[in-house]
Protein backbone atom coordinates (compact mmCIF):
# COMPACT_ATOMS: atom_id res chain seq x y z
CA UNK A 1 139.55 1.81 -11.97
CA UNK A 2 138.06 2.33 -8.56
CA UNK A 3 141.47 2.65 -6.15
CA UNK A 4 139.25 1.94 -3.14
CA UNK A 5 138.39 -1.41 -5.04
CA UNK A 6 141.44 -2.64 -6.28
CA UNK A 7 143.50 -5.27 -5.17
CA UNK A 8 147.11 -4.15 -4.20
CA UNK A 9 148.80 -6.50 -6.90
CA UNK A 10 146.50 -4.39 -9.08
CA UNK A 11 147.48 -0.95 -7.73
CA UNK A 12 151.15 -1.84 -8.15
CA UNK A 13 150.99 -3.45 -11.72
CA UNK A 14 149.39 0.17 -12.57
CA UNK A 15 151.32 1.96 -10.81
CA UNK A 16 154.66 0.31 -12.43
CA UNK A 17 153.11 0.71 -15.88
CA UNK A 18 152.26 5.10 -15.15
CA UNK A 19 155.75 5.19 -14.03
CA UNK A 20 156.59 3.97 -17.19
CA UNK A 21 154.57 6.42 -19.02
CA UNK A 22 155.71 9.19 -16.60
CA UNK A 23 159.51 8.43 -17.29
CA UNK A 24 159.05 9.01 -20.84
CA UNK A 25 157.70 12.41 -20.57
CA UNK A 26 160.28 13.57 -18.47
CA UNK A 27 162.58 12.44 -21.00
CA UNK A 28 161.26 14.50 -23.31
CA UNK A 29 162.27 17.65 -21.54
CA UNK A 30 159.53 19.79 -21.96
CA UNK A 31 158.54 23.20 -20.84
CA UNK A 32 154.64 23.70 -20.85
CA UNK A 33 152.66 26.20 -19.21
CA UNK A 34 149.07 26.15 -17.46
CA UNK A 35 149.59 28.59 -15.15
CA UNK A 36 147.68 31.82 -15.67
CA UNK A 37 144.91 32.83 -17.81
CA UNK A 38 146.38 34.51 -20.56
CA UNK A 39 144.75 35.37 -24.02
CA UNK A 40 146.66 33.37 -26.55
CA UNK A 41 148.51 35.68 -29.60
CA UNK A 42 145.63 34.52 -31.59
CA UNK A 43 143.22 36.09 -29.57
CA UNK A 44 145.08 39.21 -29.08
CA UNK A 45 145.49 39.43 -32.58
CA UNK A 46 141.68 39.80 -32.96
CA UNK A 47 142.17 43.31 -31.53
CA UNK A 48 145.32 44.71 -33.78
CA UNK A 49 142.73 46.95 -35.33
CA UNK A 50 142.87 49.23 -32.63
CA UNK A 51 146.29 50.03 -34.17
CA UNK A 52 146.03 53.46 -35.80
CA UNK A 53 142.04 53.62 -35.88
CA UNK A 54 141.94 57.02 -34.79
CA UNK A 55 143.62 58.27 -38.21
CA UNK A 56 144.58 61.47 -36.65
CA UNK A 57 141.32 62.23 -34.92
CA UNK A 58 141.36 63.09 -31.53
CA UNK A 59 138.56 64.52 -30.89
CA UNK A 60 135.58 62.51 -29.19
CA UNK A 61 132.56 63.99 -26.94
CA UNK A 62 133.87 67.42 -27.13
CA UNK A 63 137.29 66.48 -25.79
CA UNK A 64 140.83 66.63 -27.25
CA UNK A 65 142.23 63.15 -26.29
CA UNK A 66 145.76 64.36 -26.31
CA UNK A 67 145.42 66.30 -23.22
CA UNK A 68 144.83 66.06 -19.39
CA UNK A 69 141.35 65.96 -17.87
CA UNK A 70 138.42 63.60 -17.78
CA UNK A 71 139.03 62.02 -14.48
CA UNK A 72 135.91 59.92 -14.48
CA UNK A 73 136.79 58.82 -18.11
CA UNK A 74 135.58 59.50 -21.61
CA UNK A 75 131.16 59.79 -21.81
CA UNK A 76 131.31 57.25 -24.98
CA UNK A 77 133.74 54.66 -23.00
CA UNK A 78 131.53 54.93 -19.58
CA UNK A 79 128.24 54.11 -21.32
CA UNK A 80 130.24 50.96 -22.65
CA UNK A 81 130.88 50.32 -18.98
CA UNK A 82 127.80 51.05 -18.30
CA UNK A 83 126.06 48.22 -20.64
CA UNK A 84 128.39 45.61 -19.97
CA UNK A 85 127.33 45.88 -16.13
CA UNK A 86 123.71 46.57 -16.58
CA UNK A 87 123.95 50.07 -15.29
CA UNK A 88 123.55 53.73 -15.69
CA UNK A 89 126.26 55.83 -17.41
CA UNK A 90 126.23 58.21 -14.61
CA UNK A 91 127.07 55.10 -12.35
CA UNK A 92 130.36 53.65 -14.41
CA UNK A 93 133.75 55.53 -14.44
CA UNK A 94 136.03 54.37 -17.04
CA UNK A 95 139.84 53.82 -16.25
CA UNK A 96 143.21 52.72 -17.31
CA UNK A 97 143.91 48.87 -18.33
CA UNK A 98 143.17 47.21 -15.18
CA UNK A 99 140.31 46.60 -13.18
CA UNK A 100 142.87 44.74 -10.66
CA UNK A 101 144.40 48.45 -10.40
CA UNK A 102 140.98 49.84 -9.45
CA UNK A 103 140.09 46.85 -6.92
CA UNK A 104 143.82 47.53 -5.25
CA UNK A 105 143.11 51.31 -5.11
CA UNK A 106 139.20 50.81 -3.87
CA UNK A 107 140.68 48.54 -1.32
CA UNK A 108 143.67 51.26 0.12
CA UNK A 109 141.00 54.25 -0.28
CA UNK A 110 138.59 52.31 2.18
CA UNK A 111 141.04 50.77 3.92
CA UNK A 112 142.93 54.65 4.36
CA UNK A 113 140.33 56.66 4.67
CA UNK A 114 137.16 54.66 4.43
CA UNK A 115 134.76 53.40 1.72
CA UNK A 116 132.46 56.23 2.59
CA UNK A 117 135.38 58.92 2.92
CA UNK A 118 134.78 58.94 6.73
CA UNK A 119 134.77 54.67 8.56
CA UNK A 120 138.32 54.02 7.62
CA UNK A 121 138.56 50.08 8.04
CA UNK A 122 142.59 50.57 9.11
CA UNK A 123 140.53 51.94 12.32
CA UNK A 124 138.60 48.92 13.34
CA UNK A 125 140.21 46.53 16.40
CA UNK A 126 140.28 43.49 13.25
CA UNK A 127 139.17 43.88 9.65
CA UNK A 128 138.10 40.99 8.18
CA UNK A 129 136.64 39.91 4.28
CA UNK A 130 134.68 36.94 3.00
CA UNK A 131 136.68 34.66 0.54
CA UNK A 132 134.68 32.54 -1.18
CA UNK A 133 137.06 29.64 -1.89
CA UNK A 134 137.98 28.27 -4.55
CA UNK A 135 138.70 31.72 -5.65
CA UNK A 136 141.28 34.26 -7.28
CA UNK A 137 144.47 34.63 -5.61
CA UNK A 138 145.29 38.10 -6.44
CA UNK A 139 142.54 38.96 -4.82
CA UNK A 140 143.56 37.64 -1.59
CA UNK A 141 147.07 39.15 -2.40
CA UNK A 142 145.37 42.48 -1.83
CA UNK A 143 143.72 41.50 1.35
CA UNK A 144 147.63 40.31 2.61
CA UNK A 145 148.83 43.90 1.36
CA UNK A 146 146.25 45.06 3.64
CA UNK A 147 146.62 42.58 6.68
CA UNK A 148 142.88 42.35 6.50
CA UNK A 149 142.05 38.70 8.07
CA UNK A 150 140.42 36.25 5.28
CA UNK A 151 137.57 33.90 6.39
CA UNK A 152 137.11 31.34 3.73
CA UNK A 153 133.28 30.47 2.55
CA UNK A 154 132.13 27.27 1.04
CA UNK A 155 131.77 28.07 -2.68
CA UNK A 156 128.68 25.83 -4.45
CA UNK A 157 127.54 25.52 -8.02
CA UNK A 158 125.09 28.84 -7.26
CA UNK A 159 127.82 30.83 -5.73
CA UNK A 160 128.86 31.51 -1.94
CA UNK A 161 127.32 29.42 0.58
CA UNK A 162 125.12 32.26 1.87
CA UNK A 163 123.45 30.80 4.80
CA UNK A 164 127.50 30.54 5.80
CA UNK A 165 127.83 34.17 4.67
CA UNK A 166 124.69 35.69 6.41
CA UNK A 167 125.64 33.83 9.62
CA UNK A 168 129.00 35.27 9.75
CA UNK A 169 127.91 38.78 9.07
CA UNK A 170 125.20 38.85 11.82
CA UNK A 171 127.85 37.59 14.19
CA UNK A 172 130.76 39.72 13.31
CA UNK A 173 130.35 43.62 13.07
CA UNK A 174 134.54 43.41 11.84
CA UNK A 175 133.62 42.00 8.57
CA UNK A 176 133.78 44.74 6.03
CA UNK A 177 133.83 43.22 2.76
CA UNK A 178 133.34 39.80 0.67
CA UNK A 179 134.84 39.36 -2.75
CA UNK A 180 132.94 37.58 -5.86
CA UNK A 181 133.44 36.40 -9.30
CA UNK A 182 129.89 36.36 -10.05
CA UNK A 183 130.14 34.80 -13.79
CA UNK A 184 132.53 32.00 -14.94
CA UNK A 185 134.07 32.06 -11.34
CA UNK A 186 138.50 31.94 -11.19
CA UNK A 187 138.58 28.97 -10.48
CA UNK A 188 135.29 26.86 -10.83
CA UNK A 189 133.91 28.56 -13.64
CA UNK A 190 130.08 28.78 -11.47
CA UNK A 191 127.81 31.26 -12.25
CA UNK A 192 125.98 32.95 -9.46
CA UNK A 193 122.20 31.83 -9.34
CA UNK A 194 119.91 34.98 -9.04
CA UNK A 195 118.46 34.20 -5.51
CA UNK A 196 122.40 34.33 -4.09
CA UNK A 197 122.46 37.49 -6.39
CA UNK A 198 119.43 39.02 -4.45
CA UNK A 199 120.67 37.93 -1.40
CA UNK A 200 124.01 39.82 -1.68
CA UNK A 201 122.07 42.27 -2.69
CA UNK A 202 120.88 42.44 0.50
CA UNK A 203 123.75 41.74 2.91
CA UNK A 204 124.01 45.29 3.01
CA UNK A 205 120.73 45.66 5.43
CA UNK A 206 122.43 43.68 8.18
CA UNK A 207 126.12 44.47 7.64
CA UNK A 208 128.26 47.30 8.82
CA UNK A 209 127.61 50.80 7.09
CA UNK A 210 130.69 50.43 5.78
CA UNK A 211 130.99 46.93 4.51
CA UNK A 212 131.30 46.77 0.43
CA UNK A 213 131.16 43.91 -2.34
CA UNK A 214 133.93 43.70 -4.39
CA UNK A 215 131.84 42.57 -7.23
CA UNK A 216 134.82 41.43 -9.21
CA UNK A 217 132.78 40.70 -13.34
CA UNK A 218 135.69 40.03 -15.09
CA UNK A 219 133.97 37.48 -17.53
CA UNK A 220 130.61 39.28 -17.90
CA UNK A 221 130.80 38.62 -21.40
CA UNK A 222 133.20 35.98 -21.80
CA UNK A 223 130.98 33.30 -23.64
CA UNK A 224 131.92 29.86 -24.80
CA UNK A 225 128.40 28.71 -25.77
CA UNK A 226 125.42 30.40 -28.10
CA UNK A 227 122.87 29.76 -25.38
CA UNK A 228 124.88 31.31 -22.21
CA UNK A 229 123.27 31.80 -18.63
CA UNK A 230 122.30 34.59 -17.63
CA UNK A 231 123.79 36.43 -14.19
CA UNK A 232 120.83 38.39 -12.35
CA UNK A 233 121.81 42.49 -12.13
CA UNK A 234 122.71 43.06 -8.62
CA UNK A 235 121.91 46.72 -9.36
CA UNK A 236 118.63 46.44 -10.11
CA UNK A 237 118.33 43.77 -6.46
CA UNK A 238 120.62 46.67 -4.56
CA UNK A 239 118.16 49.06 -5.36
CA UNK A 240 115.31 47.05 -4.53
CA UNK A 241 116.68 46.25 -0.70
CA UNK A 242 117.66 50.16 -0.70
CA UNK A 243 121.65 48.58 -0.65
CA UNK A 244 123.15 50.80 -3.64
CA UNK A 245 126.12 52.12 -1.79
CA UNK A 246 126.66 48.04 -0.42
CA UNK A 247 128.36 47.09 -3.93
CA UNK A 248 131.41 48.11 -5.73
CA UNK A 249 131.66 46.23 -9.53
CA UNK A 250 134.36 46.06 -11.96
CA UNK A 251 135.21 44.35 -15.12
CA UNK A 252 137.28 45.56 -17.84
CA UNK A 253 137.94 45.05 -21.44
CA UNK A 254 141.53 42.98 -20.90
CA UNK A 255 141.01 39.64 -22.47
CA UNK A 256 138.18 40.91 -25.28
CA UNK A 257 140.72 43.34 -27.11
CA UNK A 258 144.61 43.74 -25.81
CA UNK A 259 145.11 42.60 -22.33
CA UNK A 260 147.46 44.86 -21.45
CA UNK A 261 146.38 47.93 -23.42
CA UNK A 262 141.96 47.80 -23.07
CA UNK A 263 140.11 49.72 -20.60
CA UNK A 264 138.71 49.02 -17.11
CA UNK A 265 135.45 49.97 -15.32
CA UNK A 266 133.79 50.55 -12.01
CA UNK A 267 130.32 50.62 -11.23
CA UNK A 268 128.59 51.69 -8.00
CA UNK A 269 126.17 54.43 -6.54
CA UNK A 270 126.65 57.94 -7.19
CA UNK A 271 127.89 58.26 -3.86
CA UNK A 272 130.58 55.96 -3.90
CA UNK A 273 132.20 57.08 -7.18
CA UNK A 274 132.26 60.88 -6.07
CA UNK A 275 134.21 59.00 -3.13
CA UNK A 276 136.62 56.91 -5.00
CA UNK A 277 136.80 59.82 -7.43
CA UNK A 278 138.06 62.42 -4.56
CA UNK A 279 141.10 60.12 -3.87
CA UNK A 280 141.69 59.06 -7.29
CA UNK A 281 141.84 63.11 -8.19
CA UNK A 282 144.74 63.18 -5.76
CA UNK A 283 147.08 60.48 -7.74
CA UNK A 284 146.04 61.31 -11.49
CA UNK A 285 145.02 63.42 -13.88
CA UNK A 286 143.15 61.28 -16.00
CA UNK A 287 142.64 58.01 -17.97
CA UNK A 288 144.44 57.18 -21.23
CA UNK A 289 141.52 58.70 -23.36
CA UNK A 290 143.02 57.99 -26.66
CA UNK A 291 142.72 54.28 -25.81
CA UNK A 292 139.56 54.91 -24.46
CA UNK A 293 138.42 56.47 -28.15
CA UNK A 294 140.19 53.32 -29.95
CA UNK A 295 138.17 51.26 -28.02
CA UNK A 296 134.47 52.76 -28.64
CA UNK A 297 135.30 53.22 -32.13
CA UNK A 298 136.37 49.39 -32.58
CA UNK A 299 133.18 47.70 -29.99
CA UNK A 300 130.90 50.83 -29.70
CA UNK A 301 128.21 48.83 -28.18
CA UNK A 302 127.86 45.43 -26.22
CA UNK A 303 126.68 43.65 -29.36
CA UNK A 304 129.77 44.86 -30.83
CA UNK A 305 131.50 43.25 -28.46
CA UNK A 306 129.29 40.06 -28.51
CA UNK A 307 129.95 39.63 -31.75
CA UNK A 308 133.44 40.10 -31.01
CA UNK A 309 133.71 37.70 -28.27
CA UNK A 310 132.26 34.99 -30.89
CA UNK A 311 135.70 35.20 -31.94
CA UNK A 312 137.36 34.57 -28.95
CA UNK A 313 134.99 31.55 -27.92
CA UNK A 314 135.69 29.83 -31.62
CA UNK A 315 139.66 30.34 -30.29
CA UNK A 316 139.15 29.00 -26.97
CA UNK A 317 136.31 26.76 -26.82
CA UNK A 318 138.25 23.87 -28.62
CA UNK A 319 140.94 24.04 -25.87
CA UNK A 320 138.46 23.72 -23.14
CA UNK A 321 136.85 20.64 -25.10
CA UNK A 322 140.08 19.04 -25.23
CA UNK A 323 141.10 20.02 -21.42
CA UNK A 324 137.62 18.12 -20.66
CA UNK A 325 137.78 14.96 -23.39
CA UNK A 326 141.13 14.26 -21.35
CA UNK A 327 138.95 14.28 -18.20
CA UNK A 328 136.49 12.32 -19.15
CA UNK A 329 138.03 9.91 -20.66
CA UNK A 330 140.63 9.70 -17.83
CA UNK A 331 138.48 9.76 -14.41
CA UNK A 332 134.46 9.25 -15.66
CA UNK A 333 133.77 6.70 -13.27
CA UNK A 334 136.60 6.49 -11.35
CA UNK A 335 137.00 8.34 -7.78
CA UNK A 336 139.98 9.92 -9.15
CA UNK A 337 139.10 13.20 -9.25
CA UNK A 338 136.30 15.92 -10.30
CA UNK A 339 136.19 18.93 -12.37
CA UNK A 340 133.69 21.61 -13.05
CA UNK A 341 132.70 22.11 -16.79
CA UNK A 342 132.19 25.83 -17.53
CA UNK A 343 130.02 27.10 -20.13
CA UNK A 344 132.51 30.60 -20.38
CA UNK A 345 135.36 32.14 -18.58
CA UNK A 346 139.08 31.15 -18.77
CA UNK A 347 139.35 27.95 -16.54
CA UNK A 348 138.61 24.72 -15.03
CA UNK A 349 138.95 23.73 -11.69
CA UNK A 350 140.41 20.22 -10.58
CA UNK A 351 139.83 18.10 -7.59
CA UNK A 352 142.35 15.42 -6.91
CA UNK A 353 141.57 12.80 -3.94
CA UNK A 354 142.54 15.00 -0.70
CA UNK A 355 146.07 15.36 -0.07
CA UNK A 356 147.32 15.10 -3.55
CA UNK A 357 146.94 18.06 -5.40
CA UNK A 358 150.11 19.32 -3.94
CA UNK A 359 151.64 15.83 -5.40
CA UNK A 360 150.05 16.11 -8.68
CA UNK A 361 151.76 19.63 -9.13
CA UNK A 362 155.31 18.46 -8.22
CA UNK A 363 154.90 15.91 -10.74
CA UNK A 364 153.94 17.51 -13.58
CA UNK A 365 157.00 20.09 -13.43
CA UNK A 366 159.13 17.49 -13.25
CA UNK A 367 157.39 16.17 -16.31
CA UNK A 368 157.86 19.90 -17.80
CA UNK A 369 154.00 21.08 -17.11
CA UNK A 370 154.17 24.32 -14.97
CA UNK A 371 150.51 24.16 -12.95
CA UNK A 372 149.43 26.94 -10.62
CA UNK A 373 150.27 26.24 -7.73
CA UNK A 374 148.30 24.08 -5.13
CA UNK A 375 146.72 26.13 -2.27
CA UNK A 376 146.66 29.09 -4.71
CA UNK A 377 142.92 29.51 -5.10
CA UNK A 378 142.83 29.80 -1.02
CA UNK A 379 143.44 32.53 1.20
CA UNK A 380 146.60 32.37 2.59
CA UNK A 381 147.37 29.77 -0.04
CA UNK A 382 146.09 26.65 2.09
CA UNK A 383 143.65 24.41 0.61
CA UNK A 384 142.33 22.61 3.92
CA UNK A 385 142.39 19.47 1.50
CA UNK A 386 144.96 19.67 -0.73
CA UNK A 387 142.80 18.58 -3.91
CA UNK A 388 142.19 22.04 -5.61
CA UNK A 389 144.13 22.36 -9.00
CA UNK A 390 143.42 25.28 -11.43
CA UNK A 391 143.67 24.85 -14.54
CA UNK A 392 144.35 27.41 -17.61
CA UNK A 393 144.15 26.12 -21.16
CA UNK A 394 144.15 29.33 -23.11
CA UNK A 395 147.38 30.46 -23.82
CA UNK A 396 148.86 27.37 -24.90
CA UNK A 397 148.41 26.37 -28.70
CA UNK A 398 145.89 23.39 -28.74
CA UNK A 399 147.96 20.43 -29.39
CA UNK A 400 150.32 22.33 -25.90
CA UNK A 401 147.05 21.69 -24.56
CA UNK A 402 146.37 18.33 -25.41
CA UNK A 403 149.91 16.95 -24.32
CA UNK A 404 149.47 19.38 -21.24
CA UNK A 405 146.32 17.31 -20.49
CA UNK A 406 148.04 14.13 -21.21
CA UNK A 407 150.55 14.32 -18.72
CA UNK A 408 148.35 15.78 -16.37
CA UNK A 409 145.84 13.00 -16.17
CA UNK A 410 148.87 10.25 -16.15
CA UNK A 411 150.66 12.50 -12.66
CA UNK A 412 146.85 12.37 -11.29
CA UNK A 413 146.82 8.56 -11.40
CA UNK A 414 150.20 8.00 -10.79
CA UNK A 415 149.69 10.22 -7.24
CA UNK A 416 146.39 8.78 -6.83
CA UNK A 417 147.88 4.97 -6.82
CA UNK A 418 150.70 5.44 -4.71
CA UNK A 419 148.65 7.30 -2.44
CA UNK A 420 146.52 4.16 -2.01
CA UNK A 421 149.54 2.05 -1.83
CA UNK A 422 151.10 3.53 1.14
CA UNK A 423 148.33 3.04 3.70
């Protein structure tokens, strides 16, 4: 139904018949979860072979695993790294579990003492970063840590609105960084189109010297289809535009093997490791390097890991086709609401009619759905519209999912209607 074309008498009658439907799931007590993107056990359990793979051998590239050392990580686990970004080994370190760890501790080393060991941003009169929005909220957790002021940027199909971007940059010499999701975006699921690639590539020409990319590739490899699209190396543009030291990339191995056990990498110039590597030197000794050797042993190359992630996309893909068959069958044609339909990644983002995704979220805990919640995928956690809802189907089991999506669609209409009948 189009709410804009209904008749009131209509809009009540439906709205009398979704309370209905809405009273009986809260009956029902139920306590589902949609929050966070979080392998499922199945998917985990993909990885137990890392479990004792070693068999007592801890030796790997002339190093004892056991002991300290390595700071920039394990040669075999960098070139790893180093293939699942497109780059050089010499250009990948390899860390603990969490690229998040390394974004936080890139962040407080340039915020400290600089991104180039000497322009420390905590000295400028007002740091700033781009947020292209929708986006990831821990990410603009770390820019709160920080008190670095977020500007949000119009996110499109292709990536960051970059005529916005470029503007901004020219006008603003505070503006020191930008973050992306360059693949399978958190939340839309977009996949950067190689001209906005290039043109990132090149921000670094008319930025400050010491403005960075946090080049945030968490689903580099994250597949749900056999013919996937293809994200442009922003390596091979940096170097092109003479921008190397512009870019800082990470991605890690967290939701192909153990997701709280794998290994996490950052790519960048030369320069800008032996940076981040000075300060890091001062807090650690060195990566977990037996995890680092279960690892290359288990996915020793990327189509290792390909063939690995095959896996995970049989797993997930059926939850994501039931998230969207709920969709479609729910809003296609109405004005209800629109969603993005990702061809990898972990989610799918929601647009309610504005002012109602806040709504939408209230209701389905009270129905027993836990959403993320609304404003989350904006700096400061204020969605200027109030329509953005994320949604995570992967840690649920499918028929979670499909109830999940049930209730879901019925709180959408149910907000939708009685939004329409109070003007």
């Amino acid at each position: 139904m189009q709410i804009d074309q209904a008749s009131r008498e209509q809009l009540t009658n439906w709205r009398d018949t979704l309370r209905t439907q809405y009273a009986d799931y809260q009956q029902r007590k139920l306590g589902l979860d949609l929050t966070r993107g979080k392998p499922s056990a199945e998917q985990l359990s993909l990885a137990d072979e890392l479990d004792g793979n070693l068999h007592g051998n801890y030796q790997l590239d002339n190093t004892d695993l056991r002991n300290y050392g390595g700071l920039e990580g394990l040669p075999s686990a960098r070139k790893l790294g180093a293939e699942l970004l497109g780059l050089d080994t010499s250009e990948v370190i390899a860390g603990g579990n969490s690229s998040l760890t390394m974004m936080y501790q890139a962040m407080q080393y340039a915020w400290m003492l600089g991104p180039d060991g000497k322009n420390a941003w905590r000295n400028e009169a007002n740091t700033k970063f781009l947020c292209p929005s929708p986006g990831y909220d821990r990410h603009f957790a770390i820019c709160e840590q920080f008190g670095i002021e977020m500007i949000p940027v119009r996110l499109t199909d292709n990536g960051p609105d970059m005529d916005q971007v470029e503007a901004l940059i020219k006008s603003d010499p505070a503006i020191k960084g930008m973050w992306c999701v360059p693949k399978y975006g958190n939340p839309t699921g977009c996949v950067y189109s190689a001209e906005t690639v290039d043109r990132i590539a090149a921000l670094g020409k008319i930025a400050a010297p010491n403005f960075r990319v946090f080049w945030d590739n968490a689903y580099v490899i994250h597949d749900l289809t056999s013919n996937p699209p293809v994200l442009a190396n922003i390596m091979e543009r940096c170097r092109a535009h003479g921008t190397e030291d512009s870019v800082l990339q990470f991605t890690s191995t967290s939701k192909i093997t153990h997701a709280g056990a794998g290994i996490a990498f950052m790519g960048s110039s030369k320069e800008n490791l032996a940076v981040f590597c000075k300060q890091l030197g001062i807090c650690t000794i060195g990566p977990d390097k037996v995890n680092q050797a279960r690892h290359v042993k288990m996915l020793p190359d990327v189509p290792a890991v390909k063939a690995h992630m095959q896996k995970h996309a049989a797993i997930l893909k059926p939850r994501f086709d039931c998230v969207l068959k709920h969709l479609d069958e729910a809003f296609s044609g109405s004005d209800l609401g629109e969603w993005t339909k990702p061809a990898g990644g972990y989610f799918v983002s929601f647009n309610t009619r504005a002012g109602l995704a806040t709504t939408v979220v209230k209701l389905a805990a009270e129905a027993g759905v836990k959403l993320t919640p609304a404003g989350a995928t904006f700096p400061y956690g204020k969605d200027p519209q109030n329509k953005n809802i994320r949604l995570a189907p992967s840690f649920p089991k499918l028929e979670e999912v499909d109830l999940c999506m049930a209730i879901f669609t019925t709180c959408v209409k149910l907000a939708s209607v009685e939004q329409a009948l109070a003007r």
